[in-house]
Protein backbone atom coordinates (compact mmCIF):
# COMPACT_ATOMS: atom_id res chain seq x y z
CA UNK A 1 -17.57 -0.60 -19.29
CA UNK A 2 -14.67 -3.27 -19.01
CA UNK A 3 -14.47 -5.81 -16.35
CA UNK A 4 -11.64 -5.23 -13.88
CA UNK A 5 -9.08 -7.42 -13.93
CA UNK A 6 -8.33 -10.35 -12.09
CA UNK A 7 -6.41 -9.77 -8.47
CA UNK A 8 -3.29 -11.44 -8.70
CA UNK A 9 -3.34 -12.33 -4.86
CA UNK A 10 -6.31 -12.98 -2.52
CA UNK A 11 -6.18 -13.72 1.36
CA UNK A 12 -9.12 -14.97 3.40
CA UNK A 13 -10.40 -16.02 7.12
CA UNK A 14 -12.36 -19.38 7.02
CA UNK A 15 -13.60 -21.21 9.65
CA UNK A 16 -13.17 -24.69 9.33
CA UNK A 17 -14.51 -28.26 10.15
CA UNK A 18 -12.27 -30.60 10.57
CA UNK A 19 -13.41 -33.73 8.16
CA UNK A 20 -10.71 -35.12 6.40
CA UNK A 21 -8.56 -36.59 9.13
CA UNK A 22 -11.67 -36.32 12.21
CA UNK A 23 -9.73 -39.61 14.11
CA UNK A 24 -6.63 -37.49 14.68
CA UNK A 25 -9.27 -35.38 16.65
CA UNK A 26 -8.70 -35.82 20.49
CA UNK A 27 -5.45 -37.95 19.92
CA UNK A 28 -3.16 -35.09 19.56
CA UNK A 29 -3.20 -31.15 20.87
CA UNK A 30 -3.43 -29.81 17.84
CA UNK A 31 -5.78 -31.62 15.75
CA UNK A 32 -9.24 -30.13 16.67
CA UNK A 33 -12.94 -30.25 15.22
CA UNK A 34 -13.42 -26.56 14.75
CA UNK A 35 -10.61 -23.73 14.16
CA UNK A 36 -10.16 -20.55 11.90
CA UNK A 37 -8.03 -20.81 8.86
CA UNK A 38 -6.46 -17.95 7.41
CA UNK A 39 -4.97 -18.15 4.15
CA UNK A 40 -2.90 -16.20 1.17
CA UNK A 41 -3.67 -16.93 -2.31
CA UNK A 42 -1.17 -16.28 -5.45
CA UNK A 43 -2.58 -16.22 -9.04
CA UNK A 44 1.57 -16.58 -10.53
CA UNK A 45 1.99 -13.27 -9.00
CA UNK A 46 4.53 -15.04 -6.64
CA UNK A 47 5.41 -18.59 -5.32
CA UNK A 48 8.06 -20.09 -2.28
CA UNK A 49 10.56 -18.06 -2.61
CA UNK A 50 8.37 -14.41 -2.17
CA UNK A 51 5.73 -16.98 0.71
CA UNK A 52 8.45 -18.22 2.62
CA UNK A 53 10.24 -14.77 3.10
CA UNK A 54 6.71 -13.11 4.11
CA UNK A 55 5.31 -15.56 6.14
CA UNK A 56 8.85 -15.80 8.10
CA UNK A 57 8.67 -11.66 8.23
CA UNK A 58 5.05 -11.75 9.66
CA UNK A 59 5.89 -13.91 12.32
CA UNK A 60 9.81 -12.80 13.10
CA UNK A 61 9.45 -8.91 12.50
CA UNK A 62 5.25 -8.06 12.15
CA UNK A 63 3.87 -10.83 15.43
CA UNK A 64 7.87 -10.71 17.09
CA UNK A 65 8.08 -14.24 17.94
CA UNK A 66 11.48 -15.36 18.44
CA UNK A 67 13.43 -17.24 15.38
CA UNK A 68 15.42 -18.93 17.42
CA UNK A 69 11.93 -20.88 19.12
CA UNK A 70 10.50 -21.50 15.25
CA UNK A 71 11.48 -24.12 13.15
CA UNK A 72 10.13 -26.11 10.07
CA UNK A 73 8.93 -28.83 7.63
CA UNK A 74 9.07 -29.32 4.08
CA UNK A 75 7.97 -32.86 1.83
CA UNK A 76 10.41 -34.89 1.22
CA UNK A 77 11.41 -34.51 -2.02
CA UNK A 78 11.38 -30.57 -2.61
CA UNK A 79 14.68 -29.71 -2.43
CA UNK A 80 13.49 -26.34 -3.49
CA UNK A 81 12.11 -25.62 -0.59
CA UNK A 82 14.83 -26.78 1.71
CA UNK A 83 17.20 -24.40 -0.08
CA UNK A 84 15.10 -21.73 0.61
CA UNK A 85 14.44 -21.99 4.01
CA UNK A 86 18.04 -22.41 4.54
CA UNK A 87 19.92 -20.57 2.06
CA UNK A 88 17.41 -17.60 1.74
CA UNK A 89 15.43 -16.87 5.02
CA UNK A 90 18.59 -18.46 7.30
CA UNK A 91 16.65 -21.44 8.83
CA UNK A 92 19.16 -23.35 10.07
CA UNK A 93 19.26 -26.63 9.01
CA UNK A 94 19.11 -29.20 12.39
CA UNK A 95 15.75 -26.66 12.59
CA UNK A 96 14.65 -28.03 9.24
CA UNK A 97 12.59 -31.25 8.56
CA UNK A 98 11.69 -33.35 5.67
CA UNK A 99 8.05 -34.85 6.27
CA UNK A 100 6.20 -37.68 3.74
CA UNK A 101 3.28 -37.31 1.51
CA UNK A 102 1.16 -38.17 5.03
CA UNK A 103 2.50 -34.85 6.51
CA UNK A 104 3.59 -32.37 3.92
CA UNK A 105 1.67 -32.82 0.80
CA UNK A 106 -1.69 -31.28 0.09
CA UNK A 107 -4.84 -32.26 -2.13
CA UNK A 108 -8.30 -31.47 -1.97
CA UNK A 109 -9.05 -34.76 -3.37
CA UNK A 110 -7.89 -37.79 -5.23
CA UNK A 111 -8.07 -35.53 -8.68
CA UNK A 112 -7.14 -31.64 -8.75
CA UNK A 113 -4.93 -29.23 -7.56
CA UNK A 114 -2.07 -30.41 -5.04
CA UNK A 115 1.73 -30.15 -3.99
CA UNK A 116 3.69 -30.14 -1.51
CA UNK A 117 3.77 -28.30 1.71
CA UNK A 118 6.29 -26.28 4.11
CA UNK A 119 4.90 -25.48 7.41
CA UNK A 120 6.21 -23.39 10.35
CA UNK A 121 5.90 -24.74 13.79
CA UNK A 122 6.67 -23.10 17.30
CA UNK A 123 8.68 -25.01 19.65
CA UNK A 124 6.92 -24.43 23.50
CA UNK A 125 9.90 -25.48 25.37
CA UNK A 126 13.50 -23.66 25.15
CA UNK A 127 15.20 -24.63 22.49
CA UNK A 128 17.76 -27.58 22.71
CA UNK A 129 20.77 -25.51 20.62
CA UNK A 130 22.32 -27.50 17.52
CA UNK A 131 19.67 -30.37 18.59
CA UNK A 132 18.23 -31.41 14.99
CA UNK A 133 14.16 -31.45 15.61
CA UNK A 134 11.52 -33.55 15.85
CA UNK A 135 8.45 -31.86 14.83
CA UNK A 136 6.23 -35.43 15.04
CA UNK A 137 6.70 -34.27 18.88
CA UNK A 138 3.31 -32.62 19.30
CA UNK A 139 3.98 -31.75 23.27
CA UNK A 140 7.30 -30.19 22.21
CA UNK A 141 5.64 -28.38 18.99
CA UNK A 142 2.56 -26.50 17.57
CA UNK A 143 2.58 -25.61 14.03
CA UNK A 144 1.72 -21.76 13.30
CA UNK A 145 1.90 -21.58 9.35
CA UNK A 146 1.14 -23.96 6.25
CA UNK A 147 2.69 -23.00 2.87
CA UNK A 148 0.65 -25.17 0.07
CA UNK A 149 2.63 -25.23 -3.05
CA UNK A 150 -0.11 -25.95 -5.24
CA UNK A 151 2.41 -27.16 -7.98
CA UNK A 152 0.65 -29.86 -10.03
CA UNK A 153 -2.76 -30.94 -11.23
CA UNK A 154 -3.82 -34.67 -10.89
């Protein structure tokens, strides 16, 4: 009997232990020790243009929080990204952000998979309209949703 084949997409529910960055722990409200993770996986079944549009419809349309009170981040230097959140899902841009490596880039480790990140954050208080945001403002803003781009190998 043949093997099936591969899934080309996987999700999963971790809980995780905060290791990597522990001394952000207690400084800010959304750093903690111990949280659940959940996560979608694509084997080049899709990539940001297909994870932007679905995480933006699970939140918007599926969970029915407001667009208008979500706004978010990409790395610096992916234009792609910013394009997409603009041009394709409709983020306005004073609701888009360009973070560094610090913020919006992702690696296990100093060799292996990484690339960048776009990440969707809920703003608590009413939004400030045609205000550009600050999403380092961690009393003004939780984030909800990390996109990894895992994009290159090191």
């Amino acid at each position: 009997k043949a093997p099936a084949p591969a899934p080309p997409r996987a999700t999963s529910s971790q809980k995780c232990v905060r290791t990597n960055d522990i001394e952000n722990v207690g400084v800010t409200a959304r750093h903690h020790t111990f949280f659940e993770m959940l996560g979608n996986f694509s084997f080049g079944d899709y990539f940001k243009r297909d994870a932007m549009c679905w995480a933006w419809e699970l939140l918007t349309q599926v969970y029915k929080v407001p667009a208008e009170r979500l706004a978010v981040s990409v790395f610096d230097d992916d234009d792609e990204a910013y394009e997409l959140w603009r041009d394709v899902v409709g983020v306005p841009e004073e609701r888009i952000q360009r973070l560094g490596e610090e913020d919006n880039f992702w690696a296990s480790g100093a060799t292996g998979p990484c690339g960048p990140c776009s990440e969707i954050y809920f703003e608590l208080e009413e939004p400030e309209k045609g205000k550009r945001v600050d999403l380092q403002d961690d009393d003004r803003f939780v984030e909800l949703y990390n996109l990894v781009f895992m994009q290159y190998n090191r």
